[in-house]
Protein backbone atom coordinates (compact mmCIF):
# COMPACT_ATOMS: atom_id res chain seq x y z
CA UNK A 1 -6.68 7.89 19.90
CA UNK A 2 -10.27 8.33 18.53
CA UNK A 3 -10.07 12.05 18.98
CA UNK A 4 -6.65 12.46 17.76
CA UNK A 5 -8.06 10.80 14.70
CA UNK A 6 -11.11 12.76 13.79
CA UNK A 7 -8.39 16.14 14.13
CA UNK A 8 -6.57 14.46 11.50
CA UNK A 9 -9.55 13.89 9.55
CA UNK A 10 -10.80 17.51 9.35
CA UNK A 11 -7.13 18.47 8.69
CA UNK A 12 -6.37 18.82 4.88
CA UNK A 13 -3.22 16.99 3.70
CA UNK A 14 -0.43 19.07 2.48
CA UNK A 15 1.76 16.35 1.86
CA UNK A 16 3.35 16.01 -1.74
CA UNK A 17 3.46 12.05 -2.23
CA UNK A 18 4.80 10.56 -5.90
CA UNK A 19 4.29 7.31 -5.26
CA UNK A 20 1.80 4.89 -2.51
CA UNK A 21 2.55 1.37 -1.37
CA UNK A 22 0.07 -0.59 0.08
CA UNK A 23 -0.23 -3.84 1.83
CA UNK A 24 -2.64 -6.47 2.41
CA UNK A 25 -3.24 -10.05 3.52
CA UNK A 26 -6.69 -11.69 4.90
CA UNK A 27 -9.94 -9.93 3.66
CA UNK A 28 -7.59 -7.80 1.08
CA UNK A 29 -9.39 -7.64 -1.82
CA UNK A 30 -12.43 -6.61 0.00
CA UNK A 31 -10.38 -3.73 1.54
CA UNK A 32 -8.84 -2.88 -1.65
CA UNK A 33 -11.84 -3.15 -3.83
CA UNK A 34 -13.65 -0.27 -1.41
CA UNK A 35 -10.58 1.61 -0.88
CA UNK A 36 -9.93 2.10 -4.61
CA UNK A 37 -13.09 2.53 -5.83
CA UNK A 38 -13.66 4.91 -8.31
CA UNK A 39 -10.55 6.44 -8.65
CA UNK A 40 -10.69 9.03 -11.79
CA UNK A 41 -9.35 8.00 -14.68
CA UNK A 42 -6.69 10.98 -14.87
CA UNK A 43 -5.11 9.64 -11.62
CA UNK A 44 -1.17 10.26 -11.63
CA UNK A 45 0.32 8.41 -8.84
CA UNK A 46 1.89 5.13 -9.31
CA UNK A 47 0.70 2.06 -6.59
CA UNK A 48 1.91 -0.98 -6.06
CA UNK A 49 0.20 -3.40 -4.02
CA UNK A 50 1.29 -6.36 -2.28
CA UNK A 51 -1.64 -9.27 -1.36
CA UNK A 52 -0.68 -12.07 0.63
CA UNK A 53 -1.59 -15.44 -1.76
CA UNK A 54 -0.83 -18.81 -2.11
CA UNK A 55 2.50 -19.43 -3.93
CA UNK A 56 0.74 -22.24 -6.10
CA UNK A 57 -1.68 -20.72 -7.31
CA UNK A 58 -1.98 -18.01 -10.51
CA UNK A 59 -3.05 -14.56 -9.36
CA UNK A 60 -5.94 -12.55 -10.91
CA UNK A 61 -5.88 -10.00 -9.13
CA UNK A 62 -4.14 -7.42 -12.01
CA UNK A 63 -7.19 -8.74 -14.23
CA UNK A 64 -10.40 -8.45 -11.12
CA UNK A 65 -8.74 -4.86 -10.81
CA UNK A 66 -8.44 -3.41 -14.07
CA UNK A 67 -12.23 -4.60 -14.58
CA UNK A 68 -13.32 -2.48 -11.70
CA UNK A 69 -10.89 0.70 -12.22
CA UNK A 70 -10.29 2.69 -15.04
CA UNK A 71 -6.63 2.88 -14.64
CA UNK A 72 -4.18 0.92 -16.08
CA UNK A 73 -3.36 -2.20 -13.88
CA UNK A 74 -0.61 -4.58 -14.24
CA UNK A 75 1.00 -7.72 -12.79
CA UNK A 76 4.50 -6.50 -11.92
CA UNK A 77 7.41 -8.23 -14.10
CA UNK A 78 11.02 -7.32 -13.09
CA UNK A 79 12.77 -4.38 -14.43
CA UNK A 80 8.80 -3.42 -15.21
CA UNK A 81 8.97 0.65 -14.51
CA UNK A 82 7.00 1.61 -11.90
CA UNK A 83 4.75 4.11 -14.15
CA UNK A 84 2.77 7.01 -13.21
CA UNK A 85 -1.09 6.34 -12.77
CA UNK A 86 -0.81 2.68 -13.19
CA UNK A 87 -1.60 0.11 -10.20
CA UNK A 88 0.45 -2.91 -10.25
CA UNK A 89 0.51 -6.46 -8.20
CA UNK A 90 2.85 -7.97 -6.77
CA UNK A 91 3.02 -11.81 -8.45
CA UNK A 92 2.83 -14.96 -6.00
CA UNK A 93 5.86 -16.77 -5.10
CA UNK A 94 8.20 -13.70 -5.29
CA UNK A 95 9.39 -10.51 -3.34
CA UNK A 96 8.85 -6.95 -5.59
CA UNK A 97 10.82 -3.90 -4.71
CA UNK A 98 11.61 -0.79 -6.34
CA UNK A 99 15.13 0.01 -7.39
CA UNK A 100 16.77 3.32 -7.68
CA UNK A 101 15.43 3.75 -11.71
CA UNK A 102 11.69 3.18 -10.02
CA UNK A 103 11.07 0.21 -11.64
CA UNK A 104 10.42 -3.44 -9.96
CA UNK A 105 12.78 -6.01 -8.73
CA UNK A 106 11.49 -9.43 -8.13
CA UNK A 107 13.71 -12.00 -6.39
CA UNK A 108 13.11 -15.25 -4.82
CA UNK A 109 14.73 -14.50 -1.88
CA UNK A 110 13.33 -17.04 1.40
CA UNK A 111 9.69 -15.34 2.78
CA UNK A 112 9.76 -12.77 5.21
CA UNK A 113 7.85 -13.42 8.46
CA UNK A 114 6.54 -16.61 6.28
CA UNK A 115 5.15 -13.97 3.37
CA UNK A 116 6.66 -13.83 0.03
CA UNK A 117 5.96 -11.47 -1.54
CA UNK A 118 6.40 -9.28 1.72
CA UNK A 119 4.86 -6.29 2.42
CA UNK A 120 8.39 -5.33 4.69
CA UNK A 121 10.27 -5.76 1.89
CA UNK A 122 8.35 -3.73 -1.10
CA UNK A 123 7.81 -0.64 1.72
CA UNK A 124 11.54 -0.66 2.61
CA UNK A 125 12.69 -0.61 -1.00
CA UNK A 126 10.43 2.37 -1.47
CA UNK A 127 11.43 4.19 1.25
CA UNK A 128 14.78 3.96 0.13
CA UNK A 129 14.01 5.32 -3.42
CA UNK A 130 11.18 8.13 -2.26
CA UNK A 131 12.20 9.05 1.37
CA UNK A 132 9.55 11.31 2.48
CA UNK A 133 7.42 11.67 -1.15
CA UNK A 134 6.29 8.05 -0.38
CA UNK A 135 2.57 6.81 1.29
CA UNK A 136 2.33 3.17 2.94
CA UNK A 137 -1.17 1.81 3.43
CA UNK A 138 -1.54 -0.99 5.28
CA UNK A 139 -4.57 -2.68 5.68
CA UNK A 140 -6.43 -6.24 6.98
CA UNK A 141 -4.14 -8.81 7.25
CA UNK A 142 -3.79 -12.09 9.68
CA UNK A 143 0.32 -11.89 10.44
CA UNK A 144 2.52 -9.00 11.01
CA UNK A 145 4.30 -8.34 7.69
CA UNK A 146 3.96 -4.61 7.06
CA UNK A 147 4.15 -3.12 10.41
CA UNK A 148 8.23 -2.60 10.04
CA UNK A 149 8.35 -1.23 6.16
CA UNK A 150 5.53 1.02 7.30
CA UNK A 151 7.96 2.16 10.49
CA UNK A 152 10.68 2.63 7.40
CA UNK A 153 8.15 4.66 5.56
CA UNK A 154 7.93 6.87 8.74
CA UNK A 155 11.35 6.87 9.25
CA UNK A 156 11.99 8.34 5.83
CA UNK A 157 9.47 11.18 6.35
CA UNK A 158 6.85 9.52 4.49
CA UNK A 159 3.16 9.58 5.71
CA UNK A 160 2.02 6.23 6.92
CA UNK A 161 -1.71 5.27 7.29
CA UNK A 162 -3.19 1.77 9.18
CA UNK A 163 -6.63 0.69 8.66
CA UNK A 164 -8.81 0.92 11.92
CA UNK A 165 -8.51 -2.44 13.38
CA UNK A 166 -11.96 -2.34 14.71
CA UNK A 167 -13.29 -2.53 11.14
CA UNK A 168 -10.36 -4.41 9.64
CA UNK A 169 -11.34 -8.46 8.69
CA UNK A 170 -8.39 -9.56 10.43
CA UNK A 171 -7.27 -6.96 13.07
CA UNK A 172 -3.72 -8.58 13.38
CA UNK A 173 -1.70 -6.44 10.82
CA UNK A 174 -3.06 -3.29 11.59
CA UNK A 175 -2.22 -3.71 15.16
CA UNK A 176 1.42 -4.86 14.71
CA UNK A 177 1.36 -1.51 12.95
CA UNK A 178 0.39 1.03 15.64
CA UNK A 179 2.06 -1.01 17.79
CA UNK A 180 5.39 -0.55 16.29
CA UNK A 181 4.89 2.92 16.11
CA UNK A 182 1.66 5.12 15.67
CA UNK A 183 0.83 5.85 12.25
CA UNK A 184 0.03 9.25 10.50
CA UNK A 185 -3.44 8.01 9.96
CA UNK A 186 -5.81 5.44 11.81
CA UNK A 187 -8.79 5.31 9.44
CA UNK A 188 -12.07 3.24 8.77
CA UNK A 189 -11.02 2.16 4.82
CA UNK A 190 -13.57 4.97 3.60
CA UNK A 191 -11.45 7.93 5.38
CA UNK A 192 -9.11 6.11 4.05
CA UNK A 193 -9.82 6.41 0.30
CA UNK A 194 -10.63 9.83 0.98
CA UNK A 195 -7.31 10.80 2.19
CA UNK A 196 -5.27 8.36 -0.95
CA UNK A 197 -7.99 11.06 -3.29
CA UNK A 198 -6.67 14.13 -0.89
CA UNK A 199 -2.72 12.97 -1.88
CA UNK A 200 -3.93 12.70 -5.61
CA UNK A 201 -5.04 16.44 -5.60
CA UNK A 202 -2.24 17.78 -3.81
CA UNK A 203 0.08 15.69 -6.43
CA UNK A 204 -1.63 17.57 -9.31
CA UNK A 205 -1.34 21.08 -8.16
């Protein structure tokens, strides 16, 4: 697989994508904070993120991003539309998915493989609204959540991309990934950023 991956590396991405999902759980914000560091402040696709948290407890993740990045960064609330060149968060304690109009659902629906909000869930809702102009990212994580809305993704024609395992905190999630089928892309979280920048030029021209 390691050669297979530095091909893909060297190969530029062709791919139109309007919109990137990504998913997270143990050692997220760490993962998140290098893979979307940076970003210019004309970016133009919308991402929505869900982070494995504690129910009871408030999230600040919208407000620890939008210090760091200079792009608008929200806390998704339903019917919120899910705007170009914003990055939103999921909130604790509820599922998010995107509905035909492209903005968020939330629902309270039981957890999914014991995660609510679940990564499954937000990357099958997507897939079903963006078919193949969609990008999954799916990164650390201690449980499997993720590996079958990323499968969706691919199954919709949308480019899917795992971080390496090897580097990941928690190896777990990016495993049950390739496992259930072998992502697009299998990249340390730095090739990583550099192929979410790569989707961000191809969007603008």
């Amino acid at each position: 697989m390691t050669r297979q991956m530095k091909r893909q590396l060297r190969s530029p991405v062709r791919k139109r994508v309007d919109a990137v999902v990504l998913g997270a759980s143990a050692g997220g914000i760490d993962a998140l904070s290098v893979l979307l560091e940076d970003l210019p402040a004309s970016w133009h696709i919308p991402m929505a993120v869900v982070l494995h948290l504690p129910e009871e407890h408030e999230s600040r993740l919208a407000e620890i991003f939008a210090q760091r990045l200079p792009i608008p960064v929200h806390e998704a609330n339903d019917k919120m539309p899910f705007a170009p060149g914003c990055l939103y968060f999921a909130p604790p304690g509820y599922h998010l998915s995107i509905e035909r109009e492209r903005a968020f659902s939330l629902s309270c629906e039981p957890p999914v493989l014991f995660s609510r909000p679940s990564i499954d869930l937000l990357m099958g809702s997507a897939a079903d609204v963006y078919g193949s102009a969609l990008a999954g990212f799916l990164l650390t994580g201690a449980n499997e959540d993720g590996a079958e809305g990323l499968h969706r993704i691919h199954l919709a024609g949308g480019l899917t991309a795992v971080q390496e395992p090897e580097e990941a905190q928690i190896p777990t999630m990016p495993q049950a990934a390739i496992a259930r089928h072998l992502p697009d892309y299998v990249l340390p979280l730095r090739d990583l950023r550099a192929l979410l920048l790569q989707l961000e030029a191809v969007h603008e021209h």
